[in-house]
C-alpha atoms as a PDB file:
ATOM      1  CA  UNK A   1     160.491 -32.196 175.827  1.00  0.00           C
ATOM      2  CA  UNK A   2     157.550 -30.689 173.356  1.00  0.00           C
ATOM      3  CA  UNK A   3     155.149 -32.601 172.138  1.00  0.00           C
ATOM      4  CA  UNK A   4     156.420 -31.284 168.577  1.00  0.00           C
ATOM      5  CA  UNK A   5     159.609 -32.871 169.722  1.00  0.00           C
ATOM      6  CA  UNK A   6     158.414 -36.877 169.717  1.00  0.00           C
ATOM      7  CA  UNK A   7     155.725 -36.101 166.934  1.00  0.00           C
ATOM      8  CA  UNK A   8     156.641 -38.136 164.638  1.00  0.00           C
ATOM      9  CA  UNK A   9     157.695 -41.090 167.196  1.00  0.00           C
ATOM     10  CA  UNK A  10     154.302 -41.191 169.041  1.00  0.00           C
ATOM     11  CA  UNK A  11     152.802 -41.935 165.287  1.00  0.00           C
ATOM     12  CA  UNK A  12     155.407 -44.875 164.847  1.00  0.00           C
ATOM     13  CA  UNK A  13     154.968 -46.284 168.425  1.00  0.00           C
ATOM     14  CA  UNK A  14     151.236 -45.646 167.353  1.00  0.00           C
ATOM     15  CA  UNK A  15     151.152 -47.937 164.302  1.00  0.00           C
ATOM     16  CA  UNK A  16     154.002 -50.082 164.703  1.00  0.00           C
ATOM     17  CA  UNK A  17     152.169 -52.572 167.099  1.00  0.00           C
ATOM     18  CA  UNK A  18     150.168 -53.847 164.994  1.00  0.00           C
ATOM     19  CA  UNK A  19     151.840 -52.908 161.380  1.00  0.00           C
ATOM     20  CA  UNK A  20     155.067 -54.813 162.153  1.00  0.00           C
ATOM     21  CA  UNK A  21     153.928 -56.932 165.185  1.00  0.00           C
ATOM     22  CA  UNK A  22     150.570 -58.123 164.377  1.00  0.00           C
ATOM     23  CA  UNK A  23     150.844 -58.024 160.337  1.00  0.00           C
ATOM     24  CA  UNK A  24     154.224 -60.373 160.704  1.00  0.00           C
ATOM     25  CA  UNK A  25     152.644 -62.562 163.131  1.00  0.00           C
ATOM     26  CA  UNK A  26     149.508 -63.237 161.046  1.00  0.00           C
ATOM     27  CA  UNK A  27     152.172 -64.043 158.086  1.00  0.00           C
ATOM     28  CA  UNK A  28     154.496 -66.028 160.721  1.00  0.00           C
ATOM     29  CA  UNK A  29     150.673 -68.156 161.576  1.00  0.00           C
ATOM     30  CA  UNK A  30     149.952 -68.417 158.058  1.00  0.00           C
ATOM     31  CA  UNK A  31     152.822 -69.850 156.725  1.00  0.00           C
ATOM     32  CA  UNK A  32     153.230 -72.188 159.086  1.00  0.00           C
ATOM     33  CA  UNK A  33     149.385 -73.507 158.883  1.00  0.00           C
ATOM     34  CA  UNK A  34     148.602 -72.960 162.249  1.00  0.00           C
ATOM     35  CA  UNK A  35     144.884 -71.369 161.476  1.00  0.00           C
ATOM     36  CA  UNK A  36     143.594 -71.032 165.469  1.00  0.00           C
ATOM     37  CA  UNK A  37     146.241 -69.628 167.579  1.00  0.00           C
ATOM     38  CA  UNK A  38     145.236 -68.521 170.999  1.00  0.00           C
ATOM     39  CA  UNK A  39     145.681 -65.360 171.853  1.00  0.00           C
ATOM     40  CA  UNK A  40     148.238 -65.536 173.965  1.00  0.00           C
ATOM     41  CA  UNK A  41     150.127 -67.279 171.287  1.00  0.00           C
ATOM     42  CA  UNK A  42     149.322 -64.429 168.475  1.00  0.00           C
ATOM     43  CA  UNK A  43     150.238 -61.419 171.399  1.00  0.00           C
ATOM     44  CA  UNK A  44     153.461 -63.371 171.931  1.00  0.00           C
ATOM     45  CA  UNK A  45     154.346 -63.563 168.372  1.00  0.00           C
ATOM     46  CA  UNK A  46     153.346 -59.965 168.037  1.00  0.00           C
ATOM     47  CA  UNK A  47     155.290 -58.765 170.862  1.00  0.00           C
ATOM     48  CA  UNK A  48     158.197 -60.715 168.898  1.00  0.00           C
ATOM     49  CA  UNK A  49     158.292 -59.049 165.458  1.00  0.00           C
ATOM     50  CA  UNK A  50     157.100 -55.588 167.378  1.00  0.00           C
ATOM     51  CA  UNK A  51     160.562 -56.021 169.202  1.00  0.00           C
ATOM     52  CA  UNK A  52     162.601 -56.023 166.000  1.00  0.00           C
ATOM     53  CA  UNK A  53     162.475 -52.172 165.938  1.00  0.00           C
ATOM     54  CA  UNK A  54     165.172 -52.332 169.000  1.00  0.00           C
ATOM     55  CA  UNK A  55     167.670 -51.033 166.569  1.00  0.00           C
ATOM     56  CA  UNK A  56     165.926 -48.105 165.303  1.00  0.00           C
ATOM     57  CA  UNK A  57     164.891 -47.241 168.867  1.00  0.00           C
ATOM     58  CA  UNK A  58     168.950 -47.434 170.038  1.00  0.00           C
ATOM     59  CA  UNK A  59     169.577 -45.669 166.765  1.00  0.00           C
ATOM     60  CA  UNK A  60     170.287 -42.670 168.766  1.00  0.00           C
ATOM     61  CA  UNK A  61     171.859 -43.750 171.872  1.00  0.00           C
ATOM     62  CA  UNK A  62     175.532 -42.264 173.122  1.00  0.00           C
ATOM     63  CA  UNK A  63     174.352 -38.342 172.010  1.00  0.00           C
ATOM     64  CA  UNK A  64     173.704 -36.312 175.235  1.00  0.00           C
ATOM     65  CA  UNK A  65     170.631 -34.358 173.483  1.00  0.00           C
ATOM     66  CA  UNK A  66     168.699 -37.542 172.622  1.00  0.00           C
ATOM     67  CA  UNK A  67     168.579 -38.217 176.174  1.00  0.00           C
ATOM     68  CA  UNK A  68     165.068 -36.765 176.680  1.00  0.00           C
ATOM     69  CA  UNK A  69     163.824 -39.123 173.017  1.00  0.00           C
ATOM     70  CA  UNK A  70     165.693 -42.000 173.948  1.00  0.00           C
ATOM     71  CA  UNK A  71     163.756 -42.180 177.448  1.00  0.00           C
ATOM     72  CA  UNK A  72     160.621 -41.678 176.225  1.00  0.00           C
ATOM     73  CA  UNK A  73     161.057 -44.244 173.348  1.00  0.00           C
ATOM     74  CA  UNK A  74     162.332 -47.135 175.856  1.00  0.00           C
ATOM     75  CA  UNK A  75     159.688 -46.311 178.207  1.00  0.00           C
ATOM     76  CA  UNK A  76     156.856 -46.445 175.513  1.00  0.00           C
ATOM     77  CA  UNK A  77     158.074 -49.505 173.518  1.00  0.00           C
ATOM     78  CA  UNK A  78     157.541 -51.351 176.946  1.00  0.00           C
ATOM     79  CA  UNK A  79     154.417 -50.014 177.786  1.00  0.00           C
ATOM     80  CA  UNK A  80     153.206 -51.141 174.359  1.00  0.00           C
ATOM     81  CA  UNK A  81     154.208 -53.895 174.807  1.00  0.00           C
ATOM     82  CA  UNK A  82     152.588 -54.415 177.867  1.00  0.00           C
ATOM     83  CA  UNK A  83     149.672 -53.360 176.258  1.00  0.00           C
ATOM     84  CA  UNK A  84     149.839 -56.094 173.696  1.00  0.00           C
ATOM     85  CA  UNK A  85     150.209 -58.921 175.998  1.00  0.00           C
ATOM     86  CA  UNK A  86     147.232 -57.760 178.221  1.00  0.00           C
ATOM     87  CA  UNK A  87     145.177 -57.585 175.118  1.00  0.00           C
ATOM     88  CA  UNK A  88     144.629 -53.657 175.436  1.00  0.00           C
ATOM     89  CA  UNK A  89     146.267 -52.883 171.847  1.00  0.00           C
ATOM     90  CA  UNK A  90     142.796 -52.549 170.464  1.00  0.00           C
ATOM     91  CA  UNK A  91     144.293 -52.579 166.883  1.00  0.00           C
ATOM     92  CA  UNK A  92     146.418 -56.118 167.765  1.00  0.00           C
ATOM     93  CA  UNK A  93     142.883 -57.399 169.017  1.00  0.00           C
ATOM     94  CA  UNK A  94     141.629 -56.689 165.508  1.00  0.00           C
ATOM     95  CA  UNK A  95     143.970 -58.294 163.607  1.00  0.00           C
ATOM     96  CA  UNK A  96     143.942 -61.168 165.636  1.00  0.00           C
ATOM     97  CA  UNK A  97     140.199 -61.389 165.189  1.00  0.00           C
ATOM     98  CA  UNK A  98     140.661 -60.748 161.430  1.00  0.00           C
ATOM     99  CA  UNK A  99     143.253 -63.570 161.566  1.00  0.00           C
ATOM    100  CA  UNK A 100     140.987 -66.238 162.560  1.00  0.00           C
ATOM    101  CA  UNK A 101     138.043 -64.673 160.753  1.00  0.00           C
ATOM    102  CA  UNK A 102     139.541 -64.895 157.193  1.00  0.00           C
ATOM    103  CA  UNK A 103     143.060 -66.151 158.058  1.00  0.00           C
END
């Protein structure tokens, strides 16, 4: 597959982490009061609302020539996530910080 091919997928997997993960789970904190979360506790809760783009990532699942997109998504939505809950999503780390900073 091209790199032209999973363009515009790399961006989302790119900003998704901490767009929908890490912006929810600062609202998800702040809502509920809770003003010091660890980190593990914010990475969880990021890794939560990060995972609600399943759907759009099985949106193309059953066509033979998504095969190649579909394998690369489901491999990279894991490895971000992996990423997340070892702390090495540098933008998660930032809003986290933010969180507790002006939360």
């Amino acid at each position: 597959m091209r790199d032209d091919e999973k363009f515009e997928i790399i961006r989302a997997l790119d900003l998704l982490p901490h767009i929908s993960g890490a912006s929810w789970a600062m609202l998800w904190f702040r809502i509920n009061g809770i003003k010091n979360p660890s980190k593990d506790e914010f990475r969880e809760k990021t890794v939560e609302y990060f995972s609600k783009i399943v759907p759009l990532l099985e949106s193309f699942e059953g066509k033979k020539e998504f095969d190649d997109i579909n394998h690369y998504m489901k491999n990279r939505f894991e490895e971000e996530k992996k990423l997340i809950i070892s702390g090495e999503n540098k933008e998660v780390e930032k809003r986290y910080q933010r969180y507790l900073d002006y939360g």
